[in-house]
C-alpha atoms as a PDB file:
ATOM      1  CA  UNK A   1      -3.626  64.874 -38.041  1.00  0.00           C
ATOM      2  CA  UNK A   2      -6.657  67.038 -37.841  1.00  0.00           C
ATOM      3  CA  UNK A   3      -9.958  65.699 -35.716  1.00  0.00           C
ATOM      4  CA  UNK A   4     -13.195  65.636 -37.771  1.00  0.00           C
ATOM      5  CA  UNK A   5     -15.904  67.409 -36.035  1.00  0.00           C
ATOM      6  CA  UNK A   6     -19.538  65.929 -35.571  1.00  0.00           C
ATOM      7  CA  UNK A   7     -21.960  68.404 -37.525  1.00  0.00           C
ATOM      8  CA  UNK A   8     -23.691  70.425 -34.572  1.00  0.00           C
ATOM      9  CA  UNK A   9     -27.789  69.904 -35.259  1.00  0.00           C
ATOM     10  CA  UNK A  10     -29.758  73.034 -37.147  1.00  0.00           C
ATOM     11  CA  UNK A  11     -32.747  74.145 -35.343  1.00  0.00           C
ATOM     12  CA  UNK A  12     -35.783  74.774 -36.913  1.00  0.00           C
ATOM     13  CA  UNK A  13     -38.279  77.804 -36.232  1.00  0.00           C
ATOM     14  CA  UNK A  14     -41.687  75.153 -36.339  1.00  0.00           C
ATOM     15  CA  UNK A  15     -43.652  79.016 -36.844  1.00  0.00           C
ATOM     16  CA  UNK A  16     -41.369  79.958 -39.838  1.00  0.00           C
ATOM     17  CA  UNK A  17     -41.986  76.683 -41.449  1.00  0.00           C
ATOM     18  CA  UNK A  18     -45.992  76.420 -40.977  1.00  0.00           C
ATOM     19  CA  UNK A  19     -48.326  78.766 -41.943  1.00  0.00           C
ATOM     20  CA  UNK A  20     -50.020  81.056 -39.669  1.00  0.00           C
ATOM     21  CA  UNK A  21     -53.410  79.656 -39.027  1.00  0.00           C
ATOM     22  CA  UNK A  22     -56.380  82.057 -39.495  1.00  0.00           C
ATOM     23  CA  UNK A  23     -59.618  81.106 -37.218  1.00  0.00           C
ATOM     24  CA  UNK A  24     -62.744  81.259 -39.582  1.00  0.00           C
ATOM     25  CA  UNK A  25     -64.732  84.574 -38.371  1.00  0.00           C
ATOM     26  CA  UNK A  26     -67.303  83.988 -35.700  1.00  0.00           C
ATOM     27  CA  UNK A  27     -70.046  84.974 -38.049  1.00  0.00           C
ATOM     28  CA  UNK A  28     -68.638  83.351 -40.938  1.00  0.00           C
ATOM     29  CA  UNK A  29     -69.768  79.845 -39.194  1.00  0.00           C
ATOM     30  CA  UNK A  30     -72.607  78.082 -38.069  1.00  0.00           C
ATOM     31  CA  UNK A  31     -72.961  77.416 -34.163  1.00  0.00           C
ATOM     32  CA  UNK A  32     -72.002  74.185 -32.911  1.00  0.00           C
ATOM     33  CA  UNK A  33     -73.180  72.621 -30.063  1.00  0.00           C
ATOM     34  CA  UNK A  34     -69.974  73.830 -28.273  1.00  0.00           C
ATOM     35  CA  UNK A  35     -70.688  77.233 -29.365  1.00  0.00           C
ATOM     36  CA  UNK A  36     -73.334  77.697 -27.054  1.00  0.00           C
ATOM     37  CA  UNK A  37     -74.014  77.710 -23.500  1.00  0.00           C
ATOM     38  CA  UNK A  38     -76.162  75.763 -21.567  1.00  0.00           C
ATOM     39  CA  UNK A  39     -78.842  78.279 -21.091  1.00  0.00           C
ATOM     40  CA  UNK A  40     -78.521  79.619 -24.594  1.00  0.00           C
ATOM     41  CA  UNK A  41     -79.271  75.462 -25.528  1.00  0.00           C
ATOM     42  CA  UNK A  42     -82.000  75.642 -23.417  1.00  0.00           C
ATOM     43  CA  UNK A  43     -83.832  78.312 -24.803  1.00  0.00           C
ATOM     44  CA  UNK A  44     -83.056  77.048 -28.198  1.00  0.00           C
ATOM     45  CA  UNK A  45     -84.686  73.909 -27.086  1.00  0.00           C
ATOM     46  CA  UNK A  46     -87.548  75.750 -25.629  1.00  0.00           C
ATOM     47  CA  UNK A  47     -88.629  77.626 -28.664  1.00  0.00           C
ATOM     48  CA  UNK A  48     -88.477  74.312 -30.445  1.00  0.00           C
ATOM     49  CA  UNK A  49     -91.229  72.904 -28.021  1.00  0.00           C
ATOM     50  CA  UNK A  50     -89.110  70.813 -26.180  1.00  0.00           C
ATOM     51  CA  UNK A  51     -88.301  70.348 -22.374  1.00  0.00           C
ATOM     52  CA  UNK A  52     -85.534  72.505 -21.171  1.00  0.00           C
ATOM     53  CA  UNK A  53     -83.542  69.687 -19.769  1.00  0.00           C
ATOM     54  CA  UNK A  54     -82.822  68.088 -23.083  1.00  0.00           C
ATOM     55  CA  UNK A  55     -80.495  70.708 -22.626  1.00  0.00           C
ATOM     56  CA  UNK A  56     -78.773  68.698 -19.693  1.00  0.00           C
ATOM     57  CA  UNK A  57     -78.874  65.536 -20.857  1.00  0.00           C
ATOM     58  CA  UNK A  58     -77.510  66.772 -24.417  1.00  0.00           C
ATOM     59  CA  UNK A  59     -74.336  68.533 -22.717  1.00  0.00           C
ATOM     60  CA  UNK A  60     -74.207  65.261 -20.466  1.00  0.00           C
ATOM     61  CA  UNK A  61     -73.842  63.297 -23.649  1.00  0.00           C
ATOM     62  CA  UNK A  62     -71.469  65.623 -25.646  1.00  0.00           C
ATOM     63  CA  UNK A  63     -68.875  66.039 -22.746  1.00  0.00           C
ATOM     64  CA  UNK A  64     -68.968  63.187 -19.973  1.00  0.00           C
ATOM     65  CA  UNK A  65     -69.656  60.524 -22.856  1.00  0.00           C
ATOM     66  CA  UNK A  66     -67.543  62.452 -25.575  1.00  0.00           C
ATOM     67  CA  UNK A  67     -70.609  61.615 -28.020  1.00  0.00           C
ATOM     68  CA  UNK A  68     -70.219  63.284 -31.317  1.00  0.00           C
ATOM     69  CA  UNK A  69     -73.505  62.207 -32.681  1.00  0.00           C
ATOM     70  CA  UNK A  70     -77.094  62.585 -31.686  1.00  0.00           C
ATOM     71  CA  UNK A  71     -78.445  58.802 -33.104  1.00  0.00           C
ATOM     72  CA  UNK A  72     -76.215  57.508 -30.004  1.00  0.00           C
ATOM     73  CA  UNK A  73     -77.656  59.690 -27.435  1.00  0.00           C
ATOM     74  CA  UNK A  74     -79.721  57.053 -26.208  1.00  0.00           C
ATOM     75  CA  UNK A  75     -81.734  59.066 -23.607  1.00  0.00           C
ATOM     76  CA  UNK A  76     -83.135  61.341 -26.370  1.00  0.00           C
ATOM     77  CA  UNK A  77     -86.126  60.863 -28.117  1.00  0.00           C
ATOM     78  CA  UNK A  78     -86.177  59.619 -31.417  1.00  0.00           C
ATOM     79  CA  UNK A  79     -89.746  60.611 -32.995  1.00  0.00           C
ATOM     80  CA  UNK A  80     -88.704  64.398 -32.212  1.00  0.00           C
ATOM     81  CA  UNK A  81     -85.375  65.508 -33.608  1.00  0.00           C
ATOM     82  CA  UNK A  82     -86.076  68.736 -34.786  1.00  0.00           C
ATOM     83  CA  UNK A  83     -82.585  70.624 -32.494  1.00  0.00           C
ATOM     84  CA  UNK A  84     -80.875  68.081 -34.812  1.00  0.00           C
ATOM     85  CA  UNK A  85     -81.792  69.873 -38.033  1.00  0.00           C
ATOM     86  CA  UNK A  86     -80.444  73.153 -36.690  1.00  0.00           C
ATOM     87  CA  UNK A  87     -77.577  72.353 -34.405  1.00  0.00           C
ATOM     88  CA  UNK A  88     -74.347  70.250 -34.972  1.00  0.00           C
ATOM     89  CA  UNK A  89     -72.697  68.417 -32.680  1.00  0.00           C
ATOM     90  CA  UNK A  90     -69.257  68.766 -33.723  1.00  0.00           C
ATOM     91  CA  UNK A  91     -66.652  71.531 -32.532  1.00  0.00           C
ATOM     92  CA  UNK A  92     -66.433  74.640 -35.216  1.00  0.00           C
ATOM     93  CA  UNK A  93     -63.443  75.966 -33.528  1.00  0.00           C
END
């Protein structure tokens, strides 16, 4: 009487199954709010005619409150959101 033996489990290469991701070239892509840092937000801000610590509390807001949008950045003015029209929030990595 012969034994049956249990089929012994295939392992699978997960980076010869997906394809290789290819990162979008830096200049192929606008700058993100994560792009820059916080001096280069600063002077953004600056030549926009606004304080230099918007800066500060803008960073504050994107990474100690994980805020991905600049309506709930409550500490920001409202009547003045022209570094909205220019600069995204969101991660372009």
């Amino acid at each position: 009487m012969e034994t049956a033996t249990a089929p012994q489990p295939t392992t699978v290469d997960p980076l010869a199954v997906s394809p290789p991701i290819r990162p979008v070239p830096r200049a192929g892509r606008p700058a993100g709010l994560f792009d820059l840092t916080l001096v280069e937000l600063e002077e953004r801000l600056r030549a926009g005619g606004h304080p230099a610590y918007r800066a500060r509390q803008i960073v504050g807001w994107a990474y100690r409150q994980l805020v991905d949008d600049y309506a709930a950045m409550t500490t920001l003015p409202t009547a003045q959101p022209t570094w909205q029209d220019t600069q995204t929030v969101t991660r372009s990595g």
